[in-house]
PDB file of N, CA and C in Angstrom:
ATOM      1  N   UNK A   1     137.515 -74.117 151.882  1.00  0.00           N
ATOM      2  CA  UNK A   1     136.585 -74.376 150.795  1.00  0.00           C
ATOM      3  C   UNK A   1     137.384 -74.426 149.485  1.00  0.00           C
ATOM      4  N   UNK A   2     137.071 -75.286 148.660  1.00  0.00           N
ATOM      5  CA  UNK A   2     137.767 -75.400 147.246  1.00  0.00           C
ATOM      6  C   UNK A   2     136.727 -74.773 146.297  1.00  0.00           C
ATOM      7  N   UNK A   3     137.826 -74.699 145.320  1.00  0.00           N
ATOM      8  CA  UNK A   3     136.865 -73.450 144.482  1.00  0.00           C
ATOM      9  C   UNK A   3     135.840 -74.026 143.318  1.00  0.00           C
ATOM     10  N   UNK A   4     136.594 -75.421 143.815  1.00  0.00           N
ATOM     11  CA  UNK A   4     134.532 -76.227 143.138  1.00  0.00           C
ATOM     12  C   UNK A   4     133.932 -76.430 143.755  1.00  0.00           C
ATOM     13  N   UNK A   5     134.212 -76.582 145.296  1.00  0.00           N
ATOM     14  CA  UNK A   5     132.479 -75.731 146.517  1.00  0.00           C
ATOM     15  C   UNK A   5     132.338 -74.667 146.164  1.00  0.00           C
ATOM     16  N   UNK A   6     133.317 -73.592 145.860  1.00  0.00           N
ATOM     17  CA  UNK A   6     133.052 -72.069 145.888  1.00  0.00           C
ATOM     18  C   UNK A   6     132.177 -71.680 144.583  1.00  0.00           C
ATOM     19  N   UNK A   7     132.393 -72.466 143.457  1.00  0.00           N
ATOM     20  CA  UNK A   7     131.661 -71.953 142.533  1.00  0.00           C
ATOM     21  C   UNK A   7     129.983 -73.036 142.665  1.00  0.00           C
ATOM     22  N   UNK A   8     130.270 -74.233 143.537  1.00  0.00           N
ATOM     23  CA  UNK A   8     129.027 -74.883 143.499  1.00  0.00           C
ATOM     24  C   UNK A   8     128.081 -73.801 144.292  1.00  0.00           C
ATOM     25  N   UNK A   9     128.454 -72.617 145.111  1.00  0.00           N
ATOM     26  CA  UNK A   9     127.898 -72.255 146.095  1.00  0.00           C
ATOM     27  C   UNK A   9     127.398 -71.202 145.454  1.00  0.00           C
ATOM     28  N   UNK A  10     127.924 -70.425 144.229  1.00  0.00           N
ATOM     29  CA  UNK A  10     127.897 -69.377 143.634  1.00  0.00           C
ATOM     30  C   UNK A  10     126.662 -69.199 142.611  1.00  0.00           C
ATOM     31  N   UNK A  11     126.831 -70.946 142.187  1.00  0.00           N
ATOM     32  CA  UNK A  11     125.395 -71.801 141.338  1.00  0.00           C
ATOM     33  C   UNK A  11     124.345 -71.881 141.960  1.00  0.00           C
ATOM     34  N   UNK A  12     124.121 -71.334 143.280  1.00  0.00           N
ATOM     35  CA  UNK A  12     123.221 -71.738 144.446  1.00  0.00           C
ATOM     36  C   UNK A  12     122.776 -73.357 144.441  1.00  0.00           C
ATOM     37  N   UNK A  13     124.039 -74.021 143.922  1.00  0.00           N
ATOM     38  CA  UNK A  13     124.091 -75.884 144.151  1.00  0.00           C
ATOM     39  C   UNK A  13     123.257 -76.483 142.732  1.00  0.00           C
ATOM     40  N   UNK A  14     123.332 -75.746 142.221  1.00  0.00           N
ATOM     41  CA  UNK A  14     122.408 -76.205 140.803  1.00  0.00           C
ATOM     42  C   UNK A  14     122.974 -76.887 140.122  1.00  0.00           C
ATOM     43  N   UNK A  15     122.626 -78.214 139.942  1.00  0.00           N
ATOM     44  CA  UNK A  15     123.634 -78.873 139.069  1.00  0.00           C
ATOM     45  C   UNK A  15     123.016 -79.094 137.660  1.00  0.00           C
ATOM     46  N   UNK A  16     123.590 -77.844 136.753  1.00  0.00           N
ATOM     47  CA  UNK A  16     123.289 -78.360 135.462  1.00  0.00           C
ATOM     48  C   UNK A  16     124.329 -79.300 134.660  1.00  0.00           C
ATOM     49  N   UNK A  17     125.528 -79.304 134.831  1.00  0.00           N
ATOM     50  CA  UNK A  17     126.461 -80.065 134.263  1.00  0.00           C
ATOM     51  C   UNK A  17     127.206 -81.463 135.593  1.00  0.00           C
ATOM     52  N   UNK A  18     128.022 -82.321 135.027  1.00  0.00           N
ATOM     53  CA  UNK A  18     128.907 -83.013 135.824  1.00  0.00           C
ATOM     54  C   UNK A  18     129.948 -82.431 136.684  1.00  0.00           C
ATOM     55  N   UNK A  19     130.445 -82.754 137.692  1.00  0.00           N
ATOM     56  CA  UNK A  19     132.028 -82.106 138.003  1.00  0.00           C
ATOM     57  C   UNK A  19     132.638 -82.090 137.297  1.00  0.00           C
ATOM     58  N   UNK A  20     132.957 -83.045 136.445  1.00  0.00           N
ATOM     59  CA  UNK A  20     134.144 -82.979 135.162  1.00  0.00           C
ATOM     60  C   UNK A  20     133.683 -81.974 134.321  1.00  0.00           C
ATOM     61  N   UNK A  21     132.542 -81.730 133.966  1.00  0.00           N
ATOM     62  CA  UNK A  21     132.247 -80.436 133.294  1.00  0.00           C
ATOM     63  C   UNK A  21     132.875 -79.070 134.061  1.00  0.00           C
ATOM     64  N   UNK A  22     132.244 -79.277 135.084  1.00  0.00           N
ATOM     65  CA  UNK A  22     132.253 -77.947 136.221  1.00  0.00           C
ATOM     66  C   UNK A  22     134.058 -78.111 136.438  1.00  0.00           C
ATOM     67  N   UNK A  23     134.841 -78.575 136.420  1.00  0.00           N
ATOM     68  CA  UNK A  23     136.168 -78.670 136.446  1.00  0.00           C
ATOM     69  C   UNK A  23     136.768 -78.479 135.018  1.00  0.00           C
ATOM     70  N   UNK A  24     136.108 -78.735 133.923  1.00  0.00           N
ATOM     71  CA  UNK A  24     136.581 -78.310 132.755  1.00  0.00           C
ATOM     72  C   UNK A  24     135.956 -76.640 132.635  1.00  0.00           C
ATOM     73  N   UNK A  25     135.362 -76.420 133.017  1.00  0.00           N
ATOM     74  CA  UNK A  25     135.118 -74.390 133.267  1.00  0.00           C
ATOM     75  C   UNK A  25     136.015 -73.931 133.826  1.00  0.00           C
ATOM     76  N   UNK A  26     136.285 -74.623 135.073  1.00  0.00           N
ATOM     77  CA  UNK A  26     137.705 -73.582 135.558  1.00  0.00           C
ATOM     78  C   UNK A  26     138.358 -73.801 135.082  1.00  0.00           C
ATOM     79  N   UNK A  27     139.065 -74.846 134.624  1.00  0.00           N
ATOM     80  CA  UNK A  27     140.140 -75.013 133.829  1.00  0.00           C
ATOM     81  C   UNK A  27     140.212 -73.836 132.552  1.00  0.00           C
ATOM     82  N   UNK A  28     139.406 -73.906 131.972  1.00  0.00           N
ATOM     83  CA  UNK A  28     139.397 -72.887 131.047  1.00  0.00           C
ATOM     84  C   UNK A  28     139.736 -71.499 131.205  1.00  0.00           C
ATOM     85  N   UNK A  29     139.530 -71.132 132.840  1.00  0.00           N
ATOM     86  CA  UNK A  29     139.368 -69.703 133.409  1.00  0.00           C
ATOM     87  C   UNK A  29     140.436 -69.988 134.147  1.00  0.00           C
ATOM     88  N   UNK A  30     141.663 -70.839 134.218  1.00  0.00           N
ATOM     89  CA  UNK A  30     142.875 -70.996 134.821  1.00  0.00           C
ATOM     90  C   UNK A  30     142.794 -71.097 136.488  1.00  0.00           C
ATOM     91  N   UNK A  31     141.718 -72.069 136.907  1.00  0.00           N
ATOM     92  CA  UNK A  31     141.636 -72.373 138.133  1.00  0.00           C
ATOM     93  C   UNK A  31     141.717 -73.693 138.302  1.00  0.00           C
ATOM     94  N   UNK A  32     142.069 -74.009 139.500  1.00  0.00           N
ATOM     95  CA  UNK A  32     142.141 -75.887 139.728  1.00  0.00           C
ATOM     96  C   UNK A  32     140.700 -75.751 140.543  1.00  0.00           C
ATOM     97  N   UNK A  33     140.382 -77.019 139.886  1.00  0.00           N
ATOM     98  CA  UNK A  33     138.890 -77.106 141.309  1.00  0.00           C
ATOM     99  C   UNK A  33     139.377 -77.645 142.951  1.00  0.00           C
ATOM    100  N   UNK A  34     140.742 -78.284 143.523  1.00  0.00           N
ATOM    101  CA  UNK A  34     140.878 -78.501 144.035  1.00  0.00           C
ATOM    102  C   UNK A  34     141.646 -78.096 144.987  1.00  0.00           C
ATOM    103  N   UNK A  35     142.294 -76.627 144.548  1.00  0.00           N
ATOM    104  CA  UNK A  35     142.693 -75.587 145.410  1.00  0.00           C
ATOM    105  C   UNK A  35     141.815 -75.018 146.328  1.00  0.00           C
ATOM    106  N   UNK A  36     142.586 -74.013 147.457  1.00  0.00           N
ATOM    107  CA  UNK A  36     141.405 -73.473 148.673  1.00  0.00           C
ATOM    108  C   UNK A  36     140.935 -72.086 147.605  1.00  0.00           C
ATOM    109  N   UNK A  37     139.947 -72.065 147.715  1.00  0.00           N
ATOM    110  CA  UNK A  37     139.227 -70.800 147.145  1.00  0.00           C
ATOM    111  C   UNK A  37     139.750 -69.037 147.972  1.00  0.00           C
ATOM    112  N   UNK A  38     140.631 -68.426 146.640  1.00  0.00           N
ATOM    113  CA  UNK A  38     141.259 -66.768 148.146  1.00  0.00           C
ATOM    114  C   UNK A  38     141.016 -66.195 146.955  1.00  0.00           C
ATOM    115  N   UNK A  39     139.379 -65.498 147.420  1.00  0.00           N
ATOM    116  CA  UNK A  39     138.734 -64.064 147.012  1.00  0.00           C
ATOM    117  C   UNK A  39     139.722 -63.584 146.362  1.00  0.00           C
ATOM    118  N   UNK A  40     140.612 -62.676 147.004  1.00  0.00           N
ATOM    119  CA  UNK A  40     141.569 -61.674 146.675  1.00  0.00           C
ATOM    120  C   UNK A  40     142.282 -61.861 144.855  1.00  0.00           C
ATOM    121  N   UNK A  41     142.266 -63.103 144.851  1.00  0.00           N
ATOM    122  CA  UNK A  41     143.172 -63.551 143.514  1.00  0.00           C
ATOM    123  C   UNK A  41     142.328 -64.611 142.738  1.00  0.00           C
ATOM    124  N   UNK A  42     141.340 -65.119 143.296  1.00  0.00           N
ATOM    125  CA  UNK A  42     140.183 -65.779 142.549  1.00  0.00           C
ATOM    126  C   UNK A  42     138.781 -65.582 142.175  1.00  0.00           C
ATOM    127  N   UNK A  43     138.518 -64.571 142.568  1.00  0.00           N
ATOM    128  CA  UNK A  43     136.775 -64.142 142.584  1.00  0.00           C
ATOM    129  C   UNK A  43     136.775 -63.767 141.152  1.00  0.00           C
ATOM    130  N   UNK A  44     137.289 -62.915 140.712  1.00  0.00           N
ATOM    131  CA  UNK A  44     137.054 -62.356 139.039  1.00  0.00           C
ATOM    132  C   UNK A  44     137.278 -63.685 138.026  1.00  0.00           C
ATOM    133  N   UNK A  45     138.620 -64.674 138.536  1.00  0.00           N
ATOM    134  CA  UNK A  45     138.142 -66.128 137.430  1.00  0.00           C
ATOM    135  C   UNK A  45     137.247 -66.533 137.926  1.00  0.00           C
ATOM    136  N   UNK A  46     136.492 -66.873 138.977  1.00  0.00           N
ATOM    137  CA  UNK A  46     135.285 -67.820 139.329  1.00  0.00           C
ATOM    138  C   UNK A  46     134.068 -67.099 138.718  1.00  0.00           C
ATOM    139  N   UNK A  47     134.007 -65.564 138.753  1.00  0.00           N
ATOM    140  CA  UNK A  47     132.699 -65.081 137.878  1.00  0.00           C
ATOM    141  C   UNK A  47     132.776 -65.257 136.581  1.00  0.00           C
ATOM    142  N   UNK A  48     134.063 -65.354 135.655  1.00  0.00           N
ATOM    143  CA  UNK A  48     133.912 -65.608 134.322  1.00  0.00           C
ATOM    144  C   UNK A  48     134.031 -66.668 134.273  1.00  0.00           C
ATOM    145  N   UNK A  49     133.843 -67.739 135.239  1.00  0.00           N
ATOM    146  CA  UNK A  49     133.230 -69.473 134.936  1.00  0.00           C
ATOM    147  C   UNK A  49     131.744 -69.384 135.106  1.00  0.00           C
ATOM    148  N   UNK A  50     131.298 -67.933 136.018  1.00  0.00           N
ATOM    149  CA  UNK A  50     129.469 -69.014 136.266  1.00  0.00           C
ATOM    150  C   UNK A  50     129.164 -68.039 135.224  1.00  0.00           C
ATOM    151  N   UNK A  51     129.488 -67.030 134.994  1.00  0.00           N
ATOM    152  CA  UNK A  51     128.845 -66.563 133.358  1.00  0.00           C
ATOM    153  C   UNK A  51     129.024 -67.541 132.307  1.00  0.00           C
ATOM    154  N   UNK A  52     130.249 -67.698 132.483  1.00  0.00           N
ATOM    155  CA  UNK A  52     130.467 -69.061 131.024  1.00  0.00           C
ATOM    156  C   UNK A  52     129.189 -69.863 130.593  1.00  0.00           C
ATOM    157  N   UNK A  53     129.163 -70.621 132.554  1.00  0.00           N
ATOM    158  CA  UNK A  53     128.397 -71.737 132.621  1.00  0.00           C
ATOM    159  C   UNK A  53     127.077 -71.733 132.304  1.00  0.00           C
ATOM    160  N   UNK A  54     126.039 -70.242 132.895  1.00  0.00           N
ATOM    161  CA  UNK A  54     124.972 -69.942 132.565  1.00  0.00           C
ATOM    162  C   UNK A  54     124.783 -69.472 131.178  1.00  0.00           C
ATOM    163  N   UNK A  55     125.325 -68.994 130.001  1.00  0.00           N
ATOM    164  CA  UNK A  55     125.810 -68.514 129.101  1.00  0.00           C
ATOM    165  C   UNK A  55     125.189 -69.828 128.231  1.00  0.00           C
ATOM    166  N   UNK A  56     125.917 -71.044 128.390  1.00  0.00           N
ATOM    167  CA  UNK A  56     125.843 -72.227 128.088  1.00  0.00           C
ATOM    168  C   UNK A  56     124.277 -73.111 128.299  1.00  0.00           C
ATOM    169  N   UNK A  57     124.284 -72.343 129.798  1.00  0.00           N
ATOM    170  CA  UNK A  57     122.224 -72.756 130.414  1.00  0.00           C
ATOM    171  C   UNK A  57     121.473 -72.072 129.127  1.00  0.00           C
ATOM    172  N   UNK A  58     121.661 -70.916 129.322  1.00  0.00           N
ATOM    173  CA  UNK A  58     120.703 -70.235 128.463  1.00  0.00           C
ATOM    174  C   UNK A  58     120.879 -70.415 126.826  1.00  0.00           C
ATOM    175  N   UNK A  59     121.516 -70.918 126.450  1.00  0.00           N
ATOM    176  CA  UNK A  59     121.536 -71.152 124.688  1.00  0.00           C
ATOM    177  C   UNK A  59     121.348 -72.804 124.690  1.00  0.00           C
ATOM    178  N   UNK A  60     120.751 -73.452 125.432  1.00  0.00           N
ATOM    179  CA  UNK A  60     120.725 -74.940 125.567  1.00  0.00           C
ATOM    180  C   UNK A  60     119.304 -75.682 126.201  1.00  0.00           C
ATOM    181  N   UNK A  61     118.260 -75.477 124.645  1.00  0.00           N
ATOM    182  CA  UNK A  61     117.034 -75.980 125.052  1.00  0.00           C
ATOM    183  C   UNK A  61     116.730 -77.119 126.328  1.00  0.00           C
ATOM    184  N   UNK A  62     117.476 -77.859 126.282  1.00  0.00           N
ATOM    185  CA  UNK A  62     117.539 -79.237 126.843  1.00  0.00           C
ATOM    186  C   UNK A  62     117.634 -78.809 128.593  1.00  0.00           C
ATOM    187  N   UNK A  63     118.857 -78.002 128.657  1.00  0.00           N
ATOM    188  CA  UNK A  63     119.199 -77.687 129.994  1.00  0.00           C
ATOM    189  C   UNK A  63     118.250 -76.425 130.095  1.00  0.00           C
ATOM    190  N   UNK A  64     117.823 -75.696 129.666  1.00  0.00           N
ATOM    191  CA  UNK A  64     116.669 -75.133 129.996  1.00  0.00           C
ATOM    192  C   UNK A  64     115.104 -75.436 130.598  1.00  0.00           C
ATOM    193  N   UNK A  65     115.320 -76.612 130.316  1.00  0.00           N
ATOM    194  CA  UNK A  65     113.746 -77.188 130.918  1.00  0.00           C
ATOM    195  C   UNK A  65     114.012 -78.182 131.933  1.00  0.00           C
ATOM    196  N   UNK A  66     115.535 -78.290 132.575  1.00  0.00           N
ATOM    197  CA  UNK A  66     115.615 -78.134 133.901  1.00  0.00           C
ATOM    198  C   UNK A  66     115.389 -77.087 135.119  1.00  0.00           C
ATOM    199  N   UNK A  67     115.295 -76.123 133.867  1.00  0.00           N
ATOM    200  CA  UNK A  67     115.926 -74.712 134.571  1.00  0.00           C
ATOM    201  C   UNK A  67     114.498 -74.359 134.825  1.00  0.00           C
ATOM    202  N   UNK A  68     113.336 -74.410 134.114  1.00  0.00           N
ATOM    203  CA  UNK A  68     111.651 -74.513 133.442  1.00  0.00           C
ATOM    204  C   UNK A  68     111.631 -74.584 134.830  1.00  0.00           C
ATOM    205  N   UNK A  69     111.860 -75.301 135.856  1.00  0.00           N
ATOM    206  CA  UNK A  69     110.725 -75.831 136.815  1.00  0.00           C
ATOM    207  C   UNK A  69     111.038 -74.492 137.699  1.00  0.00           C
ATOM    208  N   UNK A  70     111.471 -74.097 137.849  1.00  0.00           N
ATOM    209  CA  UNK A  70     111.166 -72.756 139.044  1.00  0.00           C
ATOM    210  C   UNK A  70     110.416 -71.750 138.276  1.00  0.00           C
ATOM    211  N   UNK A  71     110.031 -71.734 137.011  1.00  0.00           N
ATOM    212  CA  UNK A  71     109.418 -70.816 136.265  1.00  0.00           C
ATOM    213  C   UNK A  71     108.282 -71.019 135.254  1.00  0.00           C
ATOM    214  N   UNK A  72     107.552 -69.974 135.214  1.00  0.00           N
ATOM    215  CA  UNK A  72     106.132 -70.654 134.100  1.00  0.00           C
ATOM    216  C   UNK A  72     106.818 -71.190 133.234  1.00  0.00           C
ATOM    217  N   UNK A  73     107.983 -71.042 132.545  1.00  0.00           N
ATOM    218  CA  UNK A  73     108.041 -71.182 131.691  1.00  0.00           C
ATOM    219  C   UNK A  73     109.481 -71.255 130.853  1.00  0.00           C
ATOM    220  N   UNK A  74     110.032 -71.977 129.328  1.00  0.00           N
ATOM    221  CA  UNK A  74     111.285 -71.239 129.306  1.00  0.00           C
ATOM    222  C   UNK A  74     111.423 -69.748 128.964  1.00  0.00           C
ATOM    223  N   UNK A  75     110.933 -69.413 128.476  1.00  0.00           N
ATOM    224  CA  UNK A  75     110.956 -67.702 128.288  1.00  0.00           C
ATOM    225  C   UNK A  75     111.404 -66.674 129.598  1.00  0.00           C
ATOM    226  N   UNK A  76     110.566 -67.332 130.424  1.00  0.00           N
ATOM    227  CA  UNK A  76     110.648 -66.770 131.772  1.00  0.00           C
ATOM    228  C   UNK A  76     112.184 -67.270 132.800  1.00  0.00           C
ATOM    229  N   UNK A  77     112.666 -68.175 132.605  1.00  0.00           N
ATOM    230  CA  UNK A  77     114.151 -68.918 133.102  1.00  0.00           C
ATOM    231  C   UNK A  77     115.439 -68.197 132.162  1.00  0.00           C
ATOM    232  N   UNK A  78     115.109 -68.152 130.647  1.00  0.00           N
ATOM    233  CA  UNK A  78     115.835 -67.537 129.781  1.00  0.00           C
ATOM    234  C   UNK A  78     115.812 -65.991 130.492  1.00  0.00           C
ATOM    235  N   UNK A  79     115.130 -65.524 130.405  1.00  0.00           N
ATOM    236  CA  UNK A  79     115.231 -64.175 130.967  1.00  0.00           C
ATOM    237  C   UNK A  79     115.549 -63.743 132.046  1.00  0.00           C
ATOM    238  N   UNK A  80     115.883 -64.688 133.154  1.00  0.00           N
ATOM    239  CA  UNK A  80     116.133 -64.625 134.278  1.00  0.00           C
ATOM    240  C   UNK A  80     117.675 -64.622 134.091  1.00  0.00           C
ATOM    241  N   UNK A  81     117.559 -65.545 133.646  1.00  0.00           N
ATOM    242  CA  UNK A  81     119.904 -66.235 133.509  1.00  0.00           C
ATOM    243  C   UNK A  81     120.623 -64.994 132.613  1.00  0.00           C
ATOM    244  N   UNK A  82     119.626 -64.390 131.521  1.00  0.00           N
ATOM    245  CA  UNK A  82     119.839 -63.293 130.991  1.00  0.00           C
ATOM    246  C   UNK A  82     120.424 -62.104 131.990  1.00  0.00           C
ATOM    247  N   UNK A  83     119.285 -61.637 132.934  1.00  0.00           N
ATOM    248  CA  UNK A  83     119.547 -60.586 133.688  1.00  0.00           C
ATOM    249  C   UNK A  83     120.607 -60.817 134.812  1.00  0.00           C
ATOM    250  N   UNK A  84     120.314 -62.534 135.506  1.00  0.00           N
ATOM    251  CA  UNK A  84     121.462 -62.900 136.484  1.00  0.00           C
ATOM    252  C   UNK A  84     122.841 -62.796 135.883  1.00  0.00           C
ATOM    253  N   UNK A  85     123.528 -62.684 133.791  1.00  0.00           N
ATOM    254  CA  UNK A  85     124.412 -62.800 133.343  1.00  0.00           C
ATOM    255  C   UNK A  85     125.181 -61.677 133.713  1.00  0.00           C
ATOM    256  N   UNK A  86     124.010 -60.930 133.083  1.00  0.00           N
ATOM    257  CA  UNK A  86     124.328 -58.916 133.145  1.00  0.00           C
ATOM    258  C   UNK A  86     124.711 -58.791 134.552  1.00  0.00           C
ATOM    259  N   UNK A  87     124.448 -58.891 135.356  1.00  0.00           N
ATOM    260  CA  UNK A  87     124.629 -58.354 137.021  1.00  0.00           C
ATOM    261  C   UNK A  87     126.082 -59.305 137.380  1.00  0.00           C
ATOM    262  N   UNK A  88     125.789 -60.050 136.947  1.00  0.00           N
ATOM    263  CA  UNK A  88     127.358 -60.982 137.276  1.00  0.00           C
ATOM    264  C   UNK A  88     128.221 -60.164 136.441  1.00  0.00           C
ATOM    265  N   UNK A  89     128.560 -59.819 135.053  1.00  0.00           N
ATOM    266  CA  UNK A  89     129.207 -58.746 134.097  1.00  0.00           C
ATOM    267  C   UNK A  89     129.893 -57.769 134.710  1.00  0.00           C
ATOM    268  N   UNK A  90     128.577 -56.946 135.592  1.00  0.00           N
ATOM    269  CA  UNK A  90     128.174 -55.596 136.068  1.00  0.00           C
ATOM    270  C   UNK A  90     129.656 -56.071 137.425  1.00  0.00           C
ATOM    271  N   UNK A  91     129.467 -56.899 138.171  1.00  0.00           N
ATOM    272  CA  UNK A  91     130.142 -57.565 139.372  1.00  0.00           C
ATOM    273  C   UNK A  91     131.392 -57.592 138.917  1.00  0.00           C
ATOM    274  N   UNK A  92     131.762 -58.121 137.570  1.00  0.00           N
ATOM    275  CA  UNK A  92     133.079 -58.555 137.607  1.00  0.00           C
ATOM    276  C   UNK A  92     133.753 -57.040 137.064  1.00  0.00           C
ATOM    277  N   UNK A  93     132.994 -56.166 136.719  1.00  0.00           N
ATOM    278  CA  UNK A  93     133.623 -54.880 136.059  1.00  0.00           C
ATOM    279  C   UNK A  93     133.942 -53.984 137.263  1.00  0.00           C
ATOM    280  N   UNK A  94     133.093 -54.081 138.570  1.00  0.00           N
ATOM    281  CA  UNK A  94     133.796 -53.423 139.053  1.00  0.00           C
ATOM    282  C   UNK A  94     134.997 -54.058 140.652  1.00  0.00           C
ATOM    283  N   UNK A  95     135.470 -55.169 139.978  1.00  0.00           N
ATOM    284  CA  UNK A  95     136.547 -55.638 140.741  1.00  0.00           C
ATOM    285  C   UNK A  95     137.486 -55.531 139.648  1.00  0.00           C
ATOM    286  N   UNK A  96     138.699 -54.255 140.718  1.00  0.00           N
ATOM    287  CA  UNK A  96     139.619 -54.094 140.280  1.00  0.00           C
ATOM    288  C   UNK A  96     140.813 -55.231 140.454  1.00  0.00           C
ATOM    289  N   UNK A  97     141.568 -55.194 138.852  1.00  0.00           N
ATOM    290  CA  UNK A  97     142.609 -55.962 138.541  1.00  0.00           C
ATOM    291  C   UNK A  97     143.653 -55.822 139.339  1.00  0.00           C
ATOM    292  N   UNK A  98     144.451 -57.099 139.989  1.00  0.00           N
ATOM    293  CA  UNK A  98     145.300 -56.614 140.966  1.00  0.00           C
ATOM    294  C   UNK A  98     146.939 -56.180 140.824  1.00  0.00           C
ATOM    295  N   UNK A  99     146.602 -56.355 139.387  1.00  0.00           N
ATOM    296  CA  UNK A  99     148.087 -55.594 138.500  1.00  0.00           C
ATOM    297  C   UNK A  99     147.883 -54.451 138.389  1.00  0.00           C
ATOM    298  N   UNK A 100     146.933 -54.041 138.232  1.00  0.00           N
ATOM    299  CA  UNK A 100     146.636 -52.658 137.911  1.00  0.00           C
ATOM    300  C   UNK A 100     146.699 -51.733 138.707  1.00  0.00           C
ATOM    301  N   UNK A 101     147.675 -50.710 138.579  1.00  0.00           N
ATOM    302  CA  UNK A 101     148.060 -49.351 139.375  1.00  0.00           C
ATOM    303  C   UNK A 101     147.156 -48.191 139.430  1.00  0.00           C
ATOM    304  N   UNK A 102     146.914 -47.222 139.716  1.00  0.00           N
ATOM    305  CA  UNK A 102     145.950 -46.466 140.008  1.00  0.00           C
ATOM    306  C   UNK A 102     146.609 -44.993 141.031  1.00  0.00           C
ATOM    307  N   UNK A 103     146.436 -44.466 140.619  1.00  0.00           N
ATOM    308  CA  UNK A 103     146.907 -42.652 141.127  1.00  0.00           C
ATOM    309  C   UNK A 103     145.631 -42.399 141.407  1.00  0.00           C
ATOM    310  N   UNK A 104     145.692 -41.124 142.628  1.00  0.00           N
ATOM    311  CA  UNK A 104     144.614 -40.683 143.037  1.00  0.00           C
ATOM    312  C   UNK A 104     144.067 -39.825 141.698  1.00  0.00           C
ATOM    313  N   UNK A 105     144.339 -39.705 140.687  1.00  0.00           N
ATOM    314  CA  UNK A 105     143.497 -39.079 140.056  1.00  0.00           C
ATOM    315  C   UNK A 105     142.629 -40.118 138.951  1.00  0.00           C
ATOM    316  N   UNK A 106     143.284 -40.920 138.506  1.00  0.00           N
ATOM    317  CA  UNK A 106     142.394 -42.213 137.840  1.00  0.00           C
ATOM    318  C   UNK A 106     141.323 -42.984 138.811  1.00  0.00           C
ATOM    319  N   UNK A 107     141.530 -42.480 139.933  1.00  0.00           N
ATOM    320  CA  UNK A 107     140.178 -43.188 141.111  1.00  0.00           C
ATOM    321  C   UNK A 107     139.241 -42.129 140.851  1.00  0.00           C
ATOM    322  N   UNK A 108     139.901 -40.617 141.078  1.00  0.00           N
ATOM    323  CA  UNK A 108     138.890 -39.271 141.598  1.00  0.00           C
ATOM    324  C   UNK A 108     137.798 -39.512 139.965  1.00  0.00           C
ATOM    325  N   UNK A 109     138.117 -40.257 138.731  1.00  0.00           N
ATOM    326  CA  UNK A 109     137.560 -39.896 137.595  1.00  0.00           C
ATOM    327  C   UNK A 109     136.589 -41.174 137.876  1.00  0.00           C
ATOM    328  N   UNK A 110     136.882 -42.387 138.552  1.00  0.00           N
ATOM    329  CA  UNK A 110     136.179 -43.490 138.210  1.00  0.00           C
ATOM    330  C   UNK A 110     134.888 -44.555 139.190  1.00  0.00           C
ATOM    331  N   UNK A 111     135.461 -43.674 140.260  1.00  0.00           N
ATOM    332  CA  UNK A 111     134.443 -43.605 141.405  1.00  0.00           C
ATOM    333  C   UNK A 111     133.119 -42.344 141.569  1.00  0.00           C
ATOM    334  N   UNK A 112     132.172 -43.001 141.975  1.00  0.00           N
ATOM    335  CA  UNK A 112     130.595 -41.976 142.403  1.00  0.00           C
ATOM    336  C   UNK A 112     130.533 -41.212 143.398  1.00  0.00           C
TER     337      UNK A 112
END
């Protein structure tokens, strides 16, 4: 899978922008769209592309009333991409950086 299936899949296939758009997001987040998509070293840039991207849904009347049809309303779509932003946020905070070192005592403080 390439990681412009991987993020089309992530959009649940929603196409609010072009590929060339959707390829100018990763680009921005230092991904090729035409590489194989590996979790391990790509999942944390692919979430700060579909935040980007929804980020962009939600401050964009126009693409919002695409977004309108699964919902009464825009208020109700805005608030949705809102809370789907936060939980994606929430997702990318707790995938650890793979530079980042860690002693059993900086885990014992940061884990539940």
């Amino acid at each position: 899978m390439t990681v412009l299936e991987r993020l089309s899949l992530e959009l649940s296939g929603k196409q609010y922008f072009t590929s060339v758009e959707y390829i100018q997001f990763l680009t921005e987040n230092n991904l090729t769209a035409t590489d194989a998509y590996d979790k391990a070293t790509m999942q944390k840039p692919l979430l700060f592309t579909v935040v980007d991207i929804l980020e962009v849904v939600a401050n964009d009347v126009d693409i919002m009333r695409k977004v309108e049809t699964e919902f009464a309303n825009t208020s109700e779509a805005y608030k949705h991409l809102v809370d789907r932003i936060q939980r994606i946020k929430e997702k990318i905070a707790g995938i650890p950086d793979a530079e980042e070192e860690y002693s059993p005592f900086s885990l014992m403080y940061t884990r539940k």
